[in-house]
Protein backbone atom coordinates (compact mmCIF):
# COMPACT_ATOMS: atom_id res chain seq x y z
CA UNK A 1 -18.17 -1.97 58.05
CA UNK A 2 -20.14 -4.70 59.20
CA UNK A 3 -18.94 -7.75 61.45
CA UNK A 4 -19.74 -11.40 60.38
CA UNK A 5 -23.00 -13.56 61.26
CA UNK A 6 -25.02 -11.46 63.92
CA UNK A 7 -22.44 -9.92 66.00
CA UNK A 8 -23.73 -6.70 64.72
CA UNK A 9 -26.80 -6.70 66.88
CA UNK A 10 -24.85 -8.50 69.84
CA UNK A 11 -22.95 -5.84 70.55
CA UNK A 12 -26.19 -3.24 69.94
CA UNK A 13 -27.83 -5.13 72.38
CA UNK A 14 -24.69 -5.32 74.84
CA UNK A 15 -24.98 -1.85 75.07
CA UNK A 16 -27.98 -1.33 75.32
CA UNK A 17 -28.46 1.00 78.87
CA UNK A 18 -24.88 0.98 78.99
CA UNK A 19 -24.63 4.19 76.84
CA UNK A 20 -24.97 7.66 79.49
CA UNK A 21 -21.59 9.87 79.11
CA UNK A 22 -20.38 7.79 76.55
CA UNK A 23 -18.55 10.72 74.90
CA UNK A 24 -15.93 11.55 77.46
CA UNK A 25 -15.47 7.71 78.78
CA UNK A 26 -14.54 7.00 74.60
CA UNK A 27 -12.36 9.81 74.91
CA UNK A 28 -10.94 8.61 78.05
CA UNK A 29 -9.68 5.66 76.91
CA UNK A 30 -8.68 6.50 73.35
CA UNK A 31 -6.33 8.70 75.42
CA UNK A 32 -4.09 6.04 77.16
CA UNK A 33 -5.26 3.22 74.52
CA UNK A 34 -1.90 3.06 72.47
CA UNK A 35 0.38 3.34 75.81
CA UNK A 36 -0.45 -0.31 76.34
CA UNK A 37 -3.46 0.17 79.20
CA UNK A 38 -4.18 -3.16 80.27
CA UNK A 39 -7.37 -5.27 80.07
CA UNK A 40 -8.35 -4.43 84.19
CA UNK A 41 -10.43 -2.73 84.76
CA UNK A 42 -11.41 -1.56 81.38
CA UNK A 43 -14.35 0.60 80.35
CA UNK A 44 -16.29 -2.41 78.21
CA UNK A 45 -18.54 0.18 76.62
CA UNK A 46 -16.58 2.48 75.68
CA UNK A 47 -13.98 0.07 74.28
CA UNK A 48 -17.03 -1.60 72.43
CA UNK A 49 -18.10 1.50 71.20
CA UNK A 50 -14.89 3.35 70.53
CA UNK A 51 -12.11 0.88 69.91
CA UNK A 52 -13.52 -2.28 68.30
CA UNK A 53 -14.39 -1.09 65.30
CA UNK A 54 -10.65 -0.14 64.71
CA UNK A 55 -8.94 -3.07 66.08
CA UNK A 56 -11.36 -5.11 63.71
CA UNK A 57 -10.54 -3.08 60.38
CA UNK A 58 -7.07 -3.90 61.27
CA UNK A 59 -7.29 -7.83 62.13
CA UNK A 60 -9.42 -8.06 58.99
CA UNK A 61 -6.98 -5.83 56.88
CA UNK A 62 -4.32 -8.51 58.29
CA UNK A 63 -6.25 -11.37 57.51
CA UNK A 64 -7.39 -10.33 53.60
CA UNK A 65 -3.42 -9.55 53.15
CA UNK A 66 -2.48 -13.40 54.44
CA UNK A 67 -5.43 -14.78 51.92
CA UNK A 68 -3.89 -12.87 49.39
CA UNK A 69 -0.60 -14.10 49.93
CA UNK A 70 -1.95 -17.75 50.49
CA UNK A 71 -4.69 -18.03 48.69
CA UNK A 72 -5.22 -21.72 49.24
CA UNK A 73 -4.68 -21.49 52.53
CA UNK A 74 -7.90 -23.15 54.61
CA UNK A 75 -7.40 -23.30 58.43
CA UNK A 76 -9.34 -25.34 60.51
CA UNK A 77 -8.28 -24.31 64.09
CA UNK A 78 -7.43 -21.32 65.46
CA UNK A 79 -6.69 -20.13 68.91
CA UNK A 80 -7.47 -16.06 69.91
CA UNK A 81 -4.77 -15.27 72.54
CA UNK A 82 -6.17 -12.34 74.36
CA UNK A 83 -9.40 -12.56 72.48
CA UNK A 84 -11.28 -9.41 74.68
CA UNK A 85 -14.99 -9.80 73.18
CA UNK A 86 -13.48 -11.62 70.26
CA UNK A 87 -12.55 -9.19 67.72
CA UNK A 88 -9.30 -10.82 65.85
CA UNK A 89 -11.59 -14.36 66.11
CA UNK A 90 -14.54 -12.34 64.50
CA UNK A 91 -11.62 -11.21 61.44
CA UNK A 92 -10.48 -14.69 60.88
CA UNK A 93 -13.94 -16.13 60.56
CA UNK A 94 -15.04 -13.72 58.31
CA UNK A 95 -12.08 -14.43 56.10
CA UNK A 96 -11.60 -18.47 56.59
CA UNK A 97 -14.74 -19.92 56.85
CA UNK A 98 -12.99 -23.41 56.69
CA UNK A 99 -12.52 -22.56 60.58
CA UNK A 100 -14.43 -25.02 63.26
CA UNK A 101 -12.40 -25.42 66.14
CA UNK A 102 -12.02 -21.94 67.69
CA UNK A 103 -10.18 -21.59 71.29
CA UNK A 104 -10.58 -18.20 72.94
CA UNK A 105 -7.95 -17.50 75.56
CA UNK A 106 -8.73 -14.05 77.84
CA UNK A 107 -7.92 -13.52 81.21
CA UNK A 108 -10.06 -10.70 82.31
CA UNK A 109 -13.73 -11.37 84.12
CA UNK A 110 -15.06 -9.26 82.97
CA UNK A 111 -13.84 -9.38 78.60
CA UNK A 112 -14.45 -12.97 79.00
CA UNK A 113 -18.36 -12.43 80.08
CA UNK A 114 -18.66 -10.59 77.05
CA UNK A 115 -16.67 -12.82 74.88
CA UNK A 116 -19.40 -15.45 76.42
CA UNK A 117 -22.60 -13.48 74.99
CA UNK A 118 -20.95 -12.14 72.37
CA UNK A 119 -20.74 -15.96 71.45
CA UNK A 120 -23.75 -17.35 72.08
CA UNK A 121 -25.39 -14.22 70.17
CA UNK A 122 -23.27 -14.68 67.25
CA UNK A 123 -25.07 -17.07 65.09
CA UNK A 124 -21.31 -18.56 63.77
CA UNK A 125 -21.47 -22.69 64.81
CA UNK A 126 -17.41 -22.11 65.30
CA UNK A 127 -18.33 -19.38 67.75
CA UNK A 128 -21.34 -20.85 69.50
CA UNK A 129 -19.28 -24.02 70.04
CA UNK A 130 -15.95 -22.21 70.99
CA UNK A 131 -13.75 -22.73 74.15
CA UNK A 132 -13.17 -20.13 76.27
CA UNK A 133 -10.48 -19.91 79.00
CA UNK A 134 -9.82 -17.67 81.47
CA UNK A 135 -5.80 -17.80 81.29
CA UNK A 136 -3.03 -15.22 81.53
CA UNK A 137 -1.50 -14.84 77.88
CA UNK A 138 2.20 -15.40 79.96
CA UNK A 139 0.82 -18.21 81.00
CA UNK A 140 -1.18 -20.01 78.16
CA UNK A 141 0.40 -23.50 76.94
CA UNK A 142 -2.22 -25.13 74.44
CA UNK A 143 -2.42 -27.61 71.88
CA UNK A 144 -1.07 -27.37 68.43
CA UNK A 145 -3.56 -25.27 66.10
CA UNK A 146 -3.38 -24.18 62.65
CA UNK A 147 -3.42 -20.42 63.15
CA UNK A 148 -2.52 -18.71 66.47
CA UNK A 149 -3.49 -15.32 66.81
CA UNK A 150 -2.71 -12.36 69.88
CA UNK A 151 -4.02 -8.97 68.75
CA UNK A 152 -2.80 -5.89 70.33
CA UNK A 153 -1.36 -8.20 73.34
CA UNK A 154 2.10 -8.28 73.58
CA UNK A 155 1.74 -4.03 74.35
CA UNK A 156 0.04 -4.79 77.65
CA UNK A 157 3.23 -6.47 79.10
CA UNK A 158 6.81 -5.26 79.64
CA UNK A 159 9.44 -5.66 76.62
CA UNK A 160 11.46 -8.55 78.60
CA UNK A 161 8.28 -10.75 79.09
CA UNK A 162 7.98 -10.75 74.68
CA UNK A 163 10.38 -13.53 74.11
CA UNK A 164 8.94 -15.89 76.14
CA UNK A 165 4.93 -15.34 75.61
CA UNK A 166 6.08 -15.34 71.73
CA UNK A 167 8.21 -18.64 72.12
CA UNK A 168 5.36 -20.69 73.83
CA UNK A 169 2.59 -18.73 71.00
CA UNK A 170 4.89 -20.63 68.14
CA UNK A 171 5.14 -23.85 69.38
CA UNK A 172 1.55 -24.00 69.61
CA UNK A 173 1.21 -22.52 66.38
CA UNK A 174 0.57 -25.55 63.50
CA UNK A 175 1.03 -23.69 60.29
CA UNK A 176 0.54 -19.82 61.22
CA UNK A 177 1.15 -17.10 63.88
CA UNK A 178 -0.20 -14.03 63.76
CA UNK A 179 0.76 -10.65 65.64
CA UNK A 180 -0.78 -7.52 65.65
CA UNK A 181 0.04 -4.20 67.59
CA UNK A 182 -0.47 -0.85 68.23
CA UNK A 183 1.80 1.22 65.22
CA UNK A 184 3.46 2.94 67.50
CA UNK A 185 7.12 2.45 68.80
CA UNK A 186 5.89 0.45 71.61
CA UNK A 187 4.10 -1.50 69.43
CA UNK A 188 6.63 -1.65 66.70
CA UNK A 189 9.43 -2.30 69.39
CA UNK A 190 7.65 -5.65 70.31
CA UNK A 191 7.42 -6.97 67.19
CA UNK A 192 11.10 -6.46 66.62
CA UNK A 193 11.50 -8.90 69.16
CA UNK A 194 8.99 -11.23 68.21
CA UNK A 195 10.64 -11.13 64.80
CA UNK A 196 13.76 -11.74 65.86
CA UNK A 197 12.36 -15.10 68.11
CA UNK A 198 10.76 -16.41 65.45
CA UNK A 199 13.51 -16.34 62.78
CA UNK A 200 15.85 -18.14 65.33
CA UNK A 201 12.83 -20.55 65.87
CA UNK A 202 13.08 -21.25 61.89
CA UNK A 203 9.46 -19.23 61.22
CA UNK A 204 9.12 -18.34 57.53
CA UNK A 205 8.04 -14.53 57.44
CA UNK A 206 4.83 -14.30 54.99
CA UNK A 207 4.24 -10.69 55.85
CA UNK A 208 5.11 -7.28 56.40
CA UNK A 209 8.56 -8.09 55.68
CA UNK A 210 9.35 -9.45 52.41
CA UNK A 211 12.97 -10.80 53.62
CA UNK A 212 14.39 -12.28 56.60
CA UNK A 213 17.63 -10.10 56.47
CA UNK A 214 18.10 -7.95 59.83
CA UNK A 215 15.34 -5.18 60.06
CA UNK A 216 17.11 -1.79 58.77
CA UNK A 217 14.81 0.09 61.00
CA UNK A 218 17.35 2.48 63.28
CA UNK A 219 16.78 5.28 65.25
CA UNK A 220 13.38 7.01 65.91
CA UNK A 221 12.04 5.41 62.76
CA UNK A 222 9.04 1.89 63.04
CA UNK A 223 7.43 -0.27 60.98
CA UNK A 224 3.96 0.67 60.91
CA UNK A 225 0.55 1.03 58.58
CA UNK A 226 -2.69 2.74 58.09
CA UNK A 227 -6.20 1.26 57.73
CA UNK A 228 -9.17 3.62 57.09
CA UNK A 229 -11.80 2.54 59.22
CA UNK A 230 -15.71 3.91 58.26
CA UNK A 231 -16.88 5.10 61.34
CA UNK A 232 -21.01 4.46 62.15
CA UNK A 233 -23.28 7.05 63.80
CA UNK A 234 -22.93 5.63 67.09
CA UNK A 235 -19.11 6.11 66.84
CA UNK A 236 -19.10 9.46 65.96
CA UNK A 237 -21.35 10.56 68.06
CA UNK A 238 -19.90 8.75 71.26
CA UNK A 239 -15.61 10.46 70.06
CA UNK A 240 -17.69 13.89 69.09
CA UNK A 241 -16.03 13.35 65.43
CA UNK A 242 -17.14 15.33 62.39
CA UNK A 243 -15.79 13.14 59.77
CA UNK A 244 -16.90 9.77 58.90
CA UNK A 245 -13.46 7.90 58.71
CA UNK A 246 -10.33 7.30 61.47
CA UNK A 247 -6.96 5.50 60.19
CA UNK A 248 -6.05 3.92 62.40
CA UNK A 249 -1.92 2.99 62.67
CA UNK A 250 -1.14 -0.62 63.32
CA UNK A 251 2.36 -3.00 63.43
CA UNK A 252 2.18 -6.73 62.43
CA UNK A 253 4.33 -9.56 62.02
CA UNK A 254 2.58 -12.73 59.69
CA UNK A 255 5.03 -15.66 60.59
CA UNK A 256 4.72 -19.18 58.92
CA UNK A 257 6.08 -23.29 59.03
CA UNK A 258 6.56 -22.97 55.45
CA UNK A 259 7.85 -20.56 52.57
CA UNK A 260 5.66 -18.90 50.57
CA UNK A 261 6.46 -20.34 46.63
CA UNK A 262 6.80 -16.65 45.57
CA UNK A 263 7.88 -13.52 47.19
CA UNK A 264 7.92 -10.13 46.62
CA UNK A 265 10.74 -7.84 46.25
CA UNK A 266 9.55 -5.09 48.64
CA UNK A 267 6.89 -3.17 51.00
CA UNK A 268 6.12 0.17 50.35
CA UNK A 269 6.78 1.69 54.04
CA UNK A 270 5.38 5.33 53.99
CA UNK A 271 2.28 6.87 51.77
CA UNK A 272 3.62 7.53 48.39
CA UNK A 273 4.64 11.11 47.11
CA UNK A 274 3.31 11.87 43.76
CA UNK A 275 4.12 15.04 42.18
CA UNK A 276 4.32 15.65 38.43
CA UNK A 277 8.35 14.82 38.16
CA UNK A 278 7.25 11.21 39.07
CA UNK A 279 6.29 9.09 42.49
CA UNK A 280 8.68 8.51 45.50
CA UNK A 281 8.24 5.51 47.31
CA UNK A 282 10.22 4.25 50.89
CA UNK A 283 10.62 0.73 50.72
CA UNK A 284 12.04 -1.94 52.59
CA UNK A 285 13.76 -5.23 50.82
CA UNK A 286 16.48 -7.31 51.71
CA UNK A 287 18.99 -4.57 50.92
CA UNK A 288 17.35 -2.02 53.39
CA UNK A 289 15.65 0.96 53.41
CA UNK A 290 15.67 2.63 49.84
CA UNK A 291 13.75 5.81 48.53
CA UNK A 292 12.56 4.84 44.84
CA UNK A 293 11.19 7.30 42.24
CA UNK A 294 9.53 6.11 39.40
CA UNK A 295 9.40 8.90 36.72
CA UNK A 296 6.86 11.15 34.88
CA UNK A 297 8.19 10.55 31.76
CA UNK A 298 7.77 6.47 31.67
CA UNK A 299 3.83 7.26 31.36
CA UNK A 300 2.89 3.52 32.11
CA UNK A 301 4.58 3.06 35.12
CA UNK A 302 4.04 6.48 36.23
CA UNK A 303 0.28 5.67 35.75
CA UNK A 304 0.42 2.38 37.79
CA UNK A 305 2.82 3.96 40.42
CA UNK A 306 -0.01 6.46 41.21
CA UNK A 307 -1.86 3.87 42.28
CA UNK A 308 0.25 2.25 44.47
CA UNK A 309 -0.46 2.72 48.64
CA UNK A 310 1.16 2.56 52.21
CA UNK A 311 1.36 -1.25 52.83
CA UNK A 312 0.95 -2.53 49.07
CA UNK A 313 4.04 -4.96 47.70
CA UNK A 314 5.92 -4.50 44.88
């Protein structure tokens, strides 16, 4: 996995020096990561080293699943709400190059010094040229742009302070909003909230869900999805990992002004489980939670149910 223009070697060269006991600060911070530790005080190279490659599989994942869904979609502005060094920013780029005007919101000192290099090392014109602020997410008001995005944000802040950080994120929002999370219930629990904002704000859900009916989730159970991320030597070697992969769970909520023209009829919500009496799928719809089995003896669809995967539409 690569990142776009040269942001590759900006973040080599970040840490360059900066790279002693790496192993156990990683592991340090992988540890508390998904409990929603905030931005203070932050180890930068470990979360450099450990957690960006992860949190940028995901936005990207995100981002190639909205192009798919839109695929004439062409933003021109976007603002990063809690950019950190710039990872969900890096995601859209590499997916929209249509984008120019790029606003960077972060309130940290310290994230927003390396948002600054990682910037001015980037060779991306939209990057070079974007606008950084230092602002508290609760307290951001901006102007209207076309896509609005706050990656693994809303985590770092108590459940009652969602509604209104997600209210003021939509009304800046000019054709798109975008909302990713840890996949855990914390995570999961603030995008119920966010979902349930934004449909009474009239926002069109492109994606995960493909209805606006009331989520069927209940009990112990969340929303929440996989994406295999190809870990690079420095990686391993800084979490002490023997295989060259981590999935890494994630929650997201794709909210729109407008409908999409087509929809699907549902998401598959769990990894399939193929066997040789057929393929059992969870899905959600607009009826709810169902469990779906598509059987061995209708070859063709058995064939193309094996291929379907946690995530996919259908």
């Amino acid at each position: 996995m690569r990142f776009p223009g040269e942001l590759d070697a900006a973040v080599d060269s970040w840490l360059e020096g900066r790279r002693q006991g790496l192993g156990a600060r990683s592991a340090a911070l992988s540890a508390t990561y998904h409990k929603g530790k905030g931005s203070g005080g932050i180890d930068l190279a470990a979360y450099l080293t450990a957690r960006l490659p992860a949190t940028y599989a995901v936005n990207a994942r995100v981002m190639a699943e909205v192009a798919a869904l839109r695929p004439g979609f062409a933003p021109v502005s976007l603002a990063d709400i809690g950019a950190g060094p710039g990872t969900a920013g890096w995601a859209a780029l590499a997916q929209w190059p249509s984008l120019s005007a790029v606003e960077q919101v972060e309130s940290s000192a310290a994230f927003a010094d390396v948002l600054q290099a990682m910037n001015a090392a980037s060779g991306l014109p939209a990057l070079e040229g974007a606008t950084v602020r230092r602002e508290s997410v609760t307290q951001w008001t901006g102007p209207s742009r076309d896509v609005v995005l706050a990656s693994y944000v809303l985590v770092e802040m108590p459940v009652a302070a969602v509604r209104d950080v997600v209210a003021r994120l939509w009304a800046a929002a000019g054709q798109m909003l975008v909302l990713i999370e840890p996949g855990t219930p914390e995570g999961f629990t603030r995008m119920r909230v966010a979902r349930e904002v934004l449909l009474g704000q009239g926002g069109m859900i492109a994606a995960p869900c493909t209805h606006h009916a009331a989520c069927p989730m209940t009990g112990s159970d969340w929303c929440h999805f996989k994406e295999r991320v190809q870990r690079s030597r420095a990686h391993m070697h800084a979490k002490g990992a023997t295989v060259p992969f981590e999935d890494e769970p994630y929650s997201y909520l794709v909210v729109a002004r407008e409908a999409d023209s087509a929809r699907a009829a549902a998401r598959v919500l769990a990894p399939p489980e193929v066997s040789k009496i057929g393929v059992g799928m969870k899905l959600c719809s607009a009826e709810g939670l169902s469990h779906a089995v598509v059987p061995a003896r209708d070859k063709a669809a058995y064939k193309r149910a094996k291929k379907v995967a946690w995530g996919d539409v259908v």
